[in-house]
C-alpha atoms as a PDB file:
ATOM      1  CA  UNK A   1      15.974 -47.988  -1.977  1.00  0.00           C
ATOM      2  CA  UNK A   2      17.792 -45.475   0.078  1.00  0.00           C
ATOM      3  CA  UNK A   3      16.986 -44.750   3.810  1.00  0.00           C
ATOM      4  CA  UNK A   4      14.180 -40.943   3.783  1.00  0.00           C
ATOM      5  CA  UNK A   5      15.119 -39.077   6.669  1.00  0.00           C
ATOM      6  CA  UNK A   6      11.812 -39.177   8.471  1.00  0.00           C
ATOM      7  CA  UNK A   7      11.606 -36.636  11.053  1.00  0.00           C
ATOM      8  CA  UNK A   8       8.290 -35.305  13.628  1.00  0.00           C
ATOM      9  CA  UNK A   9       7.014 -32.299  14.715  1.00  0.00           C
ATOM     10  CA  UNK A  10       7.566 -32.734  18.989  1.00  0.00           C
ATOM     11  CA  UNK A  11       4.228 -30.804  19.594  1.00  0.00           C
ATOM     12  CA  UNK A  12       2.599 -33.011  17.774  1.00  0.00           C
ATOM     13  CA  UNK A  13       2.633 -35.769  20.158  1.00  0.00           C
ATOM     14  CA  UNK A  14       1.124 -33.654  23.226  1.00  0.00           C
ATOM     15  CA  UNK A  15       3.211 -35.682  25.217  1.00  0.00           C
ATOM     16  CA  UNK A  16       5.834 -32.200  26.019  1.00  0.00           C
ATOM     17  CA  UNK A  17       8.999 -31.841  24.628  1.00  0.00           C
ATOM     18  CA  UNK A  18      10.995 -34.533  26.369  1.00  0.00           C
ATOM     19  CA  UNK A  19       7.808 -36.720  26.247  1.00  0.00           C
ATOM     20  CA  UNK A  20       7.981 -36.025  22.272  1.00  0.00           C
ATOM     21  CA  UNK A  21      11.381 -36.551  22.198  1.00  0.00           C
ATOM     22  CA  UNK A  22      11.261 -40.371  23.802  1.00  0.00           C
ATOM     23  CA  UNK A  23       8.457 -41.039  21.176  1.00  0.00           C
ATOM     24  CA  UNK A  24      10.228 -40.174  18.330  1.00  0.00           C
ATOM     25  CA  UNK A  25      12.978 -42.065  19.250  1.00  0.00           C
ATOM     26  CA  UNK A  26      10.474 -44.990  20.453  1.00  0.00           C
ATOM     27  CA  UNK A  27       8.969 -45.089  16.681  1.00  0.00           C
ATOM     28  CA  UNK A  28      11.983 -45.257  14.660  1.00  0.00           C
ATOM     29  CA  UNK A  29      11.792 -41.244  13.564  1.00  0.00           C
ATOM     30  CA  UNK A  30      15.459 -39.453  12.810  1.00  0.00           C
ATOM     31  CA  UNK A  31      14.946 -36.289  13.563  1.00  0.00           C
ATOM     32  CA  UNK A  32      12.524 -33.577  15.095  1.00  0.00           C
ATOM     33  CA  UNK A  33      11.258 -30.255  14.661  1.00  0.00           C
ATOM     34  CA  UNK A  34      10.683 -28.345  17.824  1.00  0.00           C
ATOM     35  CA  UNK A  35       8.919 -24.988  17.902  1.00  0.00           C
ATOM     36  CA  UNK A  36      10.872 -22.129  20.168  1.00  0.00           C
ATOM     37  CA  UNK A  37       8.033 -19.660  20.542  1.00  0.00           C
ATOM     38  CA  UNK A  38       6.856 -20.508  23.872  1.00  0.00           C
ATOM     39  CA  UNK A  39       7.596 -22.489  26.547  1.00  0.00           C
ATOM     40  CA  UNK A  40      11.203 -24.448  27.426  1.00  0.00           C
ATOM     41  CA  UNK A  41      12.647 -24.760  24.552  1.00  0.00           C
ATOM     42  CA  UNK A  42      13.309 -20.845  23.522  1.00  0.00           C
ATOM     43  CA  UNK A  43      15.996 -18.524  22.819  1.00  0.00           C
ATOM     44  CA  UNK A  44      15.236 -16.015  25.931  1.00  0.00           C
ATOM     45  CA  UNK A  45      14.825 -19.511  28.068  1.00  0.00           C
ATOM     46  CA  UNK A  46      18.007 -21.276  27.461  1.00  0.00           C
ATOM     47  CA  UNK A  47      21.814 -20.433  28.119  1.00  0.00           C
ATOM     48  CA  UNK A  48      24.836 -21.411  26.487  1.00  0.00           C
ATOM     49  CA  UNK A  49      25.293 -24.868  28.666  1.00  0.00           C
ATOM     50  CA  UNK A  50      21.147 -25.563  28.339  1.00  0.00           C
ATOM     51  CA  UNK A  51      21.149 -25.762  24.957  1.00  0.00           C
ATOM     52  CA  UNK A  52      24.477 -27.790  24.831  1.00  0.00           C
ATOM     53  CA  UNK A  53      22.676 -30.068  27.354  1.00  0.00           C
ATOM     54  CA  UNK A  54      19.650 -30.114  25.187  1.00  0.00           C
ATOM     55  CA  UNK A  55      21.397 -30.650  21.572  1.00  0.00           C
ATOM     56  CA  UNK A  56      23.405 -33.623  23.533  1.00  0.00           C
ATOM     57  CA  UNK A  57      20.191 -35.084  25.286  1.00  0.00           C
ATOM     58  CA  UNK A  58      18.659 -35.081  21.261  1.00  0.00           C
ATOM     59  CA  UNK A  59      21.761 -36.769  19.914  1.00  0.00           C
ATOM     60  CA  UNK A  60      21.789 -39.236  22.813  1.00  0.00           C
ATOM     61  CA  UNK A  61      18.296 -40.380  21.652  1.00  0.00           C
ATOM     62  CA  UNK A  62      19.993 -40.945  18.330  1.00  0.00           C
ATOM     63  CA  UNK A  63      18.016 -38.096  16.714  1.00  0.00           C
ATOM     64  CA  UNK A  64      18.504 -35.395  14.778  1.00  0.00           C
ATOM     65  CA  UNK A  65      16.862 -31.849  14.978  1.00  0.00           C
ATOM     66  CA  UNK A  66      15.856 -31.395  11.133  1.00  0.00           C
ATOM     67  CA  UNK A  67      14.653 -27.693  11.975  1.00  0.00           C
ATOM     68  CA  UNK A  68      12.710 -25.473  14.458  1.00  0.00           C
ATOM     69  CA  UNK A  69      10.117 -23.882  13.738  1.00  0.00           C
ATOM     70  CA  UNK A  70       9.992 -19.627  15.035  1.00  0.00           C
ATOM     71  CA  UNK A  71       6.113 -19.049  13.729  1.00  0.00           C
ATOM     72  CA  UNK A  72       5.039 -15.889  16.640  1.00  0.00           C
ATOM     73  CA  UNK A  73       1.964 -15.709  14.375  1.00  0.00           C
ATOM     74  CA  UNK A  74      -0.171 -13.943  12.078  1.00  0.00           C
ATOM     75  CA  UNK A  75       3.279 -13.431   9.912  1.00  0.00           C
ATOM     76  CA  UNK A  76       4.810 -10.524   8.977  1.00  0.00           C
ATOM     77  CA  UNK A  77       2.614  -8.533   7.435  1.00  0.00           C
ATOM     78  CA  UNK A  78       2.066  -5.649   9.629  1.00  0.00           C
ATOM     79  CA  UNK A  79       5.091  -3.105   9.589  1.00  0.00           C
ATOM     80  CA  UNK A  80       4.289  -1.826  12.906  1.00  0.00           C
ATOM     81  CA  UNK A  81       4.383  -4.757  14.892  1.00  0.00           C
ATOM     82  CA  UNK A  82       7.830  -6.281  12.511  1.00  0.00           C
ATOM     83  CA  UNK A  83      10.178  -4.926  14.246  1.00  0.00           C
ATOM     84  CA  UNK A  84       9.937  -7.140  17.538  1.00  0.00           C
ATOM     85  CA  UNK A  85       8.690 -10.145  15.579  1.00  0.00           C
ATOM     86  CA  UNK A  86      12.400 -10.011  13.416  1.00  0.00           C
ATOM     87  CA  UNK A  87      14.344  -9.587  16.305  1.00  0.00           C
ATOM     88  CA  UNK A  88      12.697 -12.541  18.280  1.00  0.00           C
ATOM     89  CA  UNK A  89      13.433 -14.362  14.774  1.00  0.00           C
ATOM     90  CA  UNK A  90      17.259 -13.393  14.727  1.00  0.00           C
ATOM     91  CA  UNK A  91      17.237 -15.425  18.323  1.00  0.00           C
ATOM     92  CA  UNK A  92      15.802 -18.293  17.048  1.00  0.00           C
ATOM     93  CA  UNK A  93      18.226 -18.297  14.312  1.00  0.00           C
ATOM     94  CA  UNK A  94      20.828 -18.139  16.650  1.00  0.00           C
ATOM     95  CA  UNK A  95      19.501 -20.716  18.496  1.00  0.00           C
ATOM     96  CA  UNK A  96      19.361 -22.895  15.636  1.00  0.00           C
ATOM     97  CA  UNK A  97      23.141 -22.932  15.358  1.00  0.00           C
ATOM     98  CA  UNK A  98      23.891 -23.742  18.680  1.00  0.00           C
ATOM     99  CA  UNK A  99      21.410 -26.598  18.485  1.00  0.00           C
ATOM    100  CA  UNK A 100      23.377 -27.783  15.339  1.00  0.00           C
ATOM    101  CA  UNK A 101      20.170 -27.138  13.054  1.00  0.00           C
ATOM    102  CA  UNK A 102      20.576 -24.942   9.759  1.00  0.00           C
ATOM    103  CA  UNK A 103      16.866 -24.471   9.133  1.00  0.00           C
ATOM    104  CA  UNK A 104      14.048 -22.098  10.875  1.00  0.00           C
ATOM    105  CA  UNK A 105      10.579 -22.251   9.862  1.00  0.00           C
ATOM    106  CA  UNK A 106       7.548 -19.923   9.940  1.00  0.00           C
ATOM    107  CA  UNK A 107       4.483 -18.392   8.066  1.00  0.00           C
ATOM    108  CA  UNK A 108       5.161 -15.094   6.607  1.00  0.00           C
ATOM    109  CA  UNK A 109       1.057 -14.518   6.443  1.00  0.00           C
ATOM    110  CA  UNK A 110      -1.376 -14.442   3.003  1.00  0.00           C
ATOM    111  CA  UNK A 111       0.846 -12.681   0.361  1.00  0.00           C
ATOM    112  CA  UNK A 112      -1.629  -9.974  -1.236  1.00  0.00           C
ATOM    113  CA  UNK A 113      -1.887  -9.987  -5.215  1.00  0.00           C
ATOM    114  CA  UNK A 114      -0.283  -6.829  -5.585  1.00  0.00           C
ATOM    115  CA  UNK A 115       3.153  -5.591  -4.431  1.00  0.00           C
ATOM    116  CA  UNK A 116       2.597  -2.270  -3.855  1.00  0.00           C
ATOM    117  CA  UNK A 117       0.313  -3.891  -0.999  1.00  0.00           C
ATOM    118  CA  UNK A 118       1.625  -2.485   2.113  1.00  0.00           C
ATOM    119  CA  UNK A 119       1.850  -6.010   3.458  1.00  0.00           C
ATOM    120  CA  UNK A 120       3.392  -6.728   0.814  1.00  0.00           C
ATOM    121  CA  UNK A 121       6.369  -4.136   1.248  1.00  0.00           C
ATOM    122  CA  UNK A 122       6.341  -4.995   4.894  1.00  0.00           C
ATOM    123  CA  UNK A 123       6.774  -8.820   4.907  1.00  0.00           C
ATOM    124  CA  UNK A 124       9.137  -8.310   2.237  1.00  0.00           C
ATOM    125  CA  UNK A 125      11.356  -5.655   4.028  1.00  0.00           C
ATOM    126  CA  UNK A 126      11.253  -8.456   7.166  1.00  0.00           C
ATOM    127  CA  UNK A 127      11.744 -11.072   4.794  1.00  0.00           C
ATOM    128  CA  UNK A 128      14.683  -9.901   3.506  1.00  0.00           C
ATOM    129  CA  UNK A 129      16.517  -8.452   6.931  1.00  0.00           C
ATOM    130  CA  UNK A 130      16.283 -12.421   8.276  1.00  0.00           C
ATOM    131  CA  UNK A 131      17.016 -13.809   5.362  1.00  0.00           C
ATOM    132  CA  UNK A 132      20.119 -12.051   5.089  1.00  0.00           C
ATOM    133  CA  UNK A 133      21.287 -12.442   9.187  1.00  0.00           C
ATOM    134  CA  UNK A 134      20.492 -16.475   8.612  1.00  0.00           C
ATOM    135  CA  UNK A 135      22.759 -16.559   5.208  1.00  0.00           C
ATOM    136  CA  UNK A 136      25.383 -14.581   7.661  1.00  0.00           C
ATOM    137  CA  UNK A 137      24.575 -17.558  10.236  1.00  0.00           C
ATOM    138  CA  UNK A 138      24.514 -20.238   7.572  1.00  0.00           C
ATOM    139  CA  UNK A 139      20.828 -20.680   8.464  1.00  0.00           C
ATOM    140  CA  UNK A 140      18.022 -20.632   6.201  1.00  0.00           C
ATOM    141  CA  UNK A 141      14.946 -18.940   6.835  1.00  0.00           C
ATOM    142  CA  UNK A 142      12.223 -21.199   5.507  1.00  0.00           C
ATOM    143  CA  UNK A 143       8.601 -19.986   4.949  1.00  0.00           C
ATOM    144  CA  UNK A 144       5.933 -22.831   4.823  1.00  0.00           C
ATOM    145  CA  UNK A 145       3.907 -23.220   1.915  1.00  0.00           C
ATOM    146  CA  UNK A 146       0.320 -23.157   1.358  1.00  0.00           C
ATOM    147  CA  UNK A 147      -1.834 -19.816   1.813  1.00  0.00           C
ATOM    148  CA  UNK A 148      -0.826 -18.816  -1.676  1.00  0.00           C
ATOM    149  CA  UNK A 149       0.178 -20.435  -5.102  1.00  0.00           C
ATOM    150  CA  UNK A 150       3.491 -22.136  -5.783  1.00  0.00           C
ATOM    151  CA  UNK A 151       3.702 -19.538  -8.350  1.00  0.00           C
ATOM    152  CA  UNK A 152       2.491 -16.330  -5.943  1.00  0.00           C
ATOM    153  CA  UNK A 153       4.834 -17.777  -3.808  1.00  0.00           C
ATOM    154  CA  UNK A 154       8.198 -18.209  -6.217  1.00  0.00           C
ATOM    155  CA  UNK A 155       7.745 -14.486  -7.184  1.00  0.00           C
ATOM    156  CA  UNK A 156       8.089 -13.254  -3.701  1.00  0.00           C
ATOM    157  CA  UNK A 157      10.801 -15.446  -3.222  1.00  0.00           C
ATOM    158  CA  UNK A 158      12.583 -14.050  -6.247  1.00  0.00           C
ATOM    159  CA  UNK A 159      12.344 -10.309  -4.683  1.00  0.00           C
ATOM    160  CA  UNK A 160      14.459 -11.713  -2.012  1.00  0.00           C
ATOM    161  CA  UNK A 161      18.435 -11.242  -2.527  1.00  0.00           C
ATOM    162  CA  UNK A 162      19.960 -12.906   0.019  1.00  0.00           C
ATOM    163  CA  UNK A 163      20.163 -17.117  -0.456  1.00  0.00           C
ATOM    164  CA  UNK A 164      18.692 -17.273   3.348  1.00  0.00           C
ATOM    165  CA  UNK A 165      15.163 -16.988   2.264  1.00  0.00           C
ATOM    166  CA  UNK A 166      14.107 -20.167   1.270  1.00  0.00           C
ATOM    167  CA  UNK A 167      11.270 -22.597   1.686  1.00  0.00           C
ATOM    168  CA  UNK A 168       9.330 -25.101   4.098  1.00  0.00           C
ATOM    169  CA  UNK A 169       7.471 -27.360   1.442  1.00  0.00           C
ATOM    170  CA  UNK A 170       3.797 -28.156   3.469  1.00  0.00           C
ATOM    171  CA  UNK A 171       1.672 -30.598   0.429  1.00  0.00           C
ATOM    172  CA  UNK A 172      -1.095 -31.100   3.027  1.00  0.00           C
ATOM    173  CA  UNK A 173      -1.355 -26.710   3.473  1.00  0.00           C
ATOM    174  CA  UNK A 174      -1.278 -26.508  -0.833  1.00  0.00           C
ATOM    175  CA  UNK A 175      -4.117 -29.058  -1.235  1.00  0.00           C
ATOM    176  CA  UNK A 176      -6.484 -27.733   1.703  1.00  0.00           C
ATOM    177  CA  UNK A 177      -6.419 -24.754   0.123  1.00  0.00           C
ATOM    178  CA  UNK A 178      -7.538 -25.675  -3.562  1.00  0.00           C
ATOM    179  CA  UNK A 179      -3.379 -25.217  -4.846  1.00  0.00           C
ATOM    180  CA  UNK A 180      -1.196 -28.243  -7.049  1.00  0.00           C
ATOM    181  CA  UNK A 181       0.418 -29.770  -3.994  1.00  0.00           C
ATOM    182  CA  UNK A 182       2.728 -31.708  -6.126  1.00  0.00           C
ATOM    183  CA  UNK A 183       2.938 -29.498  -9.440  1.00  0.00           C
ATOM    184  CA  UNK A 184       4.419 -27.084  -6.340  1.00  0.00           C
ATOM    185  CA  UNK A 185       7.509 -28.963  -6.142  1.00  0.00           C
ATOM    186  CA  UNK A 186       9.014 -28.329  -9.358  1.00  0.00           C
ATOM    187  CA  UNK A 187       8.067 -24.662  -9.694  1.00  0.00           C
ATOM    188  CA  UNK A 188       9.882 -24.631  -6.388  1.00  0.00           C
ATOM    189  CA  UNK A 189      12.936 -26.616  -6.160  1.00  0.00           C
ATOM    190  CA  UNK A 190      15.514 -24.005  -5.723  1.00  0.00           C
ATOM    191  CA  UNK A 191      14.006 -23.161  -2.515  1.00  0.00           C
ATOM    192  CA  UNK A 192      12.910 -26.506  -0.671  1.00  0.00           C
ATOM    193  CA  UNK A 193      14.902 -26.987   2.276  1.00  0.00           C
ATOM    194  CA  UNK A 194      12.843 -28.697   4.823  1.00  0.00           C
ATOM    195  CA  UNK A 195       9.384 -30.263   4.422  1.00  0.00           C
ATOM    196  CA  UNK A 196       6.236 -31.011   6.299  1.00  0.00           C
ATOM    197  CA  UNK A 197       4.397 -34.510   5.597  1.00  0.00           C
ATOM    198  CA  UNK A 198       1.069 -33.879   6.289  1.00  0.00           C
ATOM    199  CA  UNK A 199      -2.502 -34.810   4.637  1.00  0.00           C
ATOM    200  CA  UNK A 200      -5.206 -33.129   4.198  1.00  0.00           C
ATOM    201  CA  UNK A 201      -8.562 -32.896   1.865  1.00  0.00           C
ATOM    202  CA  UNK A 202      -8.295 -31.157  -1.434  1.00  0.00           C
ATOM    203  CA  UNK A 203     -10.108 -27.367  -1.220  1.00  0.00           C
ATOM    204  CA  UNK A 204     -10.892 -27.922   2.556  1.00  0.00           C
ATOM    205  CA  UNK A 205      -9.333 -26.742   5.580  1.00  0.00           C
ATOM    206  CA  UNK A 206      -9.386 -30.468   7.392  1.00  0.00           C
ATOM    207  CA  UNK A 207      -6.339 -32.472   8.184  1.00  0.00           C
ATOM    208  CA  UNK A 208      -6.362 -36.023   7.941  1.00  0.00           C
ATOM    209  CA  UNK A 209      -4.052 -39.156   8.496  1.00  0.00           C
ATOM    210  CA  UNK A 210      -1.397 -39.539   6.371  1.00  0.00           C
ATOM    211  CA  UNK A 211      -2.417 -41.501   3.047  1.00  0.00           C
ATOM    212  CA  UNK A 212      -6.429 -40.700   3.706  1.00  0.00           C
ATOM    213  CA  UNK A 213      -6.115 -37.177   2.285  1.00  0.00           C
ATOM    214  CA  UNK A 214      -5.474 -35.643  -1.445  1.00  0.00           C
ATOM    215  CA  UNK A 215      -1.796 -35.875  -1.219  1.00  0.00           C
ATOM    216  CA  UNK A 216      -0.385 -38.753  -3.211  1.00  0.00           C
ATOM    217  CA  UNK A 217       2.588 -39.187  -1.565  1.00  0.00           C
ATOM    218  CA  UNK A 218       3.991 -41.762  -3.618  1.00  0.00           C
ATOM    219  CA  UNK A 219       4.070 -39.315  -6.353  1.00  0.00           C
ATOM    220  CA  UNK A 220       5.440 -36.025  -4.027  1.00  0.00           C
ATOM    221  CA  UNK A 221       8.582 -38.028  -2.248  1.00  0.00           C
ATOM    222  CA  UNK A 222       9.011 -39.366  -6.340  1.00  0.00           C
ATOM    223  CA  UNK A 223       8.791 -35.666  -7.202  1.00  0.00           C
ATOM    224  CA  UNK A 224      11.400 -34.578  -4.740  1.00  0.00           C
ATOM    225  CA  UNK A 225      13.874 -37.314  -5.334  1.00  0.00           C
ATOM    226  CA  UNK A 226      13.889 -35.954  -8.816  1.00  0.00           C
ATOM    227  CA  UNK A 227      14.809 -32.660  -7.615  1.00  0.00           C
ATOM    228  CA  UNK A 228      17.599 -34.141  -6.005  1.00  0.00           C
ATOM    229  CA  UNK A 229      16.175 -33.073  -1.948  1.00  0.00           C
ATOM    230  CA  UNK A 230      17.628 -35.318   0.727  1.00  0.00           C
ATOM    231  CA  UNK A 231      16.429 -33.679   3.782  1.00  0.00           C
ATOM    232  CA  UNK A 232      13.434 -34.774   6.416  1.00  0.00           C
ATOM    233  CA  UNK A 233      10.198 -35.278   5.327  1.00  0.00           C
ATOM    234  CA  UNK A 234       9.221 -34.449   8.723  1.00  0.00           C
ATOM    235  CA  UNK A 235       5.399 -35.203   9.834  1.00  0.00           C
ATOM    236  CA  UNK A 236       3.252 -32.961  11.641  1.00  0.00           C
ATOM    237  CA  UNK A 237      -0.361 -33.780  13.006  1.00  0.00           C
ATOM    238  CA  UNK A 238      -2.363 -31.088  14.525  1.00  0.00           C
ATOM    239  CA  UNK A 239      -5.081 -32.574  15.300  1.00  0.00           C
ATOM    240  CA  UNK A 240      -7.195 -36.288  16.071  1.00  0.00           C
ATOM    241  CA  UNK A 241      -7.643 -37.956  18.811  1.00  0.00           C
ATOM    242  CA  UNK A 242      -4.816 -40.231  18.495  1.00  0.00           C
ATOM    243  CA  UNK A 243      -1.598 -38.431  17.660  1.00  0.00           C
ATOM    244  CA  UNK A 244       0.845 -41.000  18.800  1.00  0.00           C
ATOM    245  CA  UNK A 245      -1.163 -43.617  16.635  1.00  0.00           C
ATOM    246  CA  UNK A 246      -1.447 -41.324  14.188  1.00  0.00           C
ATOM    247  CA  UNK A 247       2.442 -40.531  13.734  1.00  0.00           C
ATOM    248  CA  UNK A 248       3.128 -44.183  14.520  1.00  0.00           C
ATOM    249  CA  UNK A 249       0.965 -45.306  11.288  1.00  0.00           C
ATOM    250  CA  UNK A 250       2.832 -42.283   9.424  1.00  0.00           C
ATOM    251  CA  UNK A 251       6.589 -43.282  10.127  1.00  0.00           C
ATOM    252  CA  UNK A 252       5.375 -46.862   8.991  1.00  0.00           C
ATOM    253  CA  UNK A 253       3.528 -44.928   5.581  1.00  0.00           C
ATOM    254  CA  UNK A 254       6.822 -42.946   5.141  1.00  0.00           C
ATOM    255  CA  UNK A 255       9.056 -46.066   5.106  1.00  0.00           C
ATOM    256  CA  UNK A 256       7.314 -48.205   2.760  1.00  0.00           C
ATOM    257  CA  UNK A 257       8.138 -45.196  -0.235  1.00  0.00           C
END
């Protein structure tokens, strides 16, 4: 059986950056997702020798950063406010390369129905303007899955014509919201770059421990393997009382697949 790159989200453990970044090295993780909205770790905060510092401080810890995550909220469905939110987006894509990381994350809001939807025009005209500067960066721009269909989803995607839209496969966000969280994963393979192992209960917005949930994660890290993905399945846990348990108990689920 061959080795899953098993990564965690840093916030996650509440412990701060650094703080997350000893405990995921502590419990046997390989990589880590950091988000780069707020606080230390962002484009406006760092210069050229802090994030060399920082990518060598990760690699010291013998981790790898398996993506960050640029989510500034609410998506991108409101033309007016786009503008700022893409450009903020383009830094965090540059930041990714200088980090050594070819994947960004974030939510690009609840697709409407119909796309003569002005939200729909406007998260698609974003869409495709970062899409396009991360395929000229050799960075994907990865939307994560979950407040519409696999098959909503796949036709945005296929509106987009640059190969730097792509997508950040969340099981745990498809089943809370009443979607196939593992049907999902063939409709779309073309796009999976990075992926969120999370659990959570099917047609409710509540997050649960890995393996206590709807996801049968047996079945979804089968389902990807077939598809022929080799990147992190990288845990997030946003909420409980325990997180560092919590993630401990989930590095030790992930490894037994």
């Amino acid at each position: 059986m061959r080795k899953r790159k098993i990564g965690v989200m840093v916030e996650s453990f509440r412990l701060g950056v650094m703080g997350g970044i000893e405990k995921a090295a502590e419990l046997g993780a390989d990589g880590v997702q950091i988000y780069v909205t707020h606080g230390e770790i962002t484009p406006e905060a760092m210069d050229q020798q802090a994030r060399q510092e920082f990518r060598k401080h990760v690699a010291d810890k013998g981790l790898a950063i398996s993506a960050l995550c640029a989510d500034y909220g609410k998506g991108f469905m409101d033309a007016s406010r786009n503008a700022e939110r893409v450009e903020k987006s383009k830094g965090c894509i540059d930041l990714a390369v200088d980090l050594g990381t070819n994947v960004v994350t974030t939510h690009i809001g609840h697709l409407p129905e119909d796309e003569s939807d002005p939200r729909w025009q406007a998260a698609h005209q974003a869409i495709c303007e970062l899409a396009a500067y991360g395929e000229s960066r050799g960075v994907y721009s990865a939307t994560e899955t979950g407040p519409e269909s696999p098959e909503h989803l796949l036709r945005f995607l296929k509106t987009i014509p640059s190969a730097g839209a792509k997508v950040n496969y969340d099981p745990a966000n498809f089943a809370m919201n009443g979607y196939d969280q593992l049907g999902g994963v063939k409709i779309l393979k073309d796009y999976i770059v990075h992926t969120h192992a999370k659990d959570g209960l099917k047609g409710v917005m509540k997050e649960v421990p890995l393996g206590e949930g709807a996801v049968n994660f047996p079945h979804w890290v089968a389902l990807l393997d077939e598809i022929g993905y080799d990147g992190f399945l990288t845990i997030e846990r946003e909420v409980g009382d325990d997180p560092v348990g919590d993630i401990a108990k989930a590095v030790a689920f992930l490894r037994r697949l």
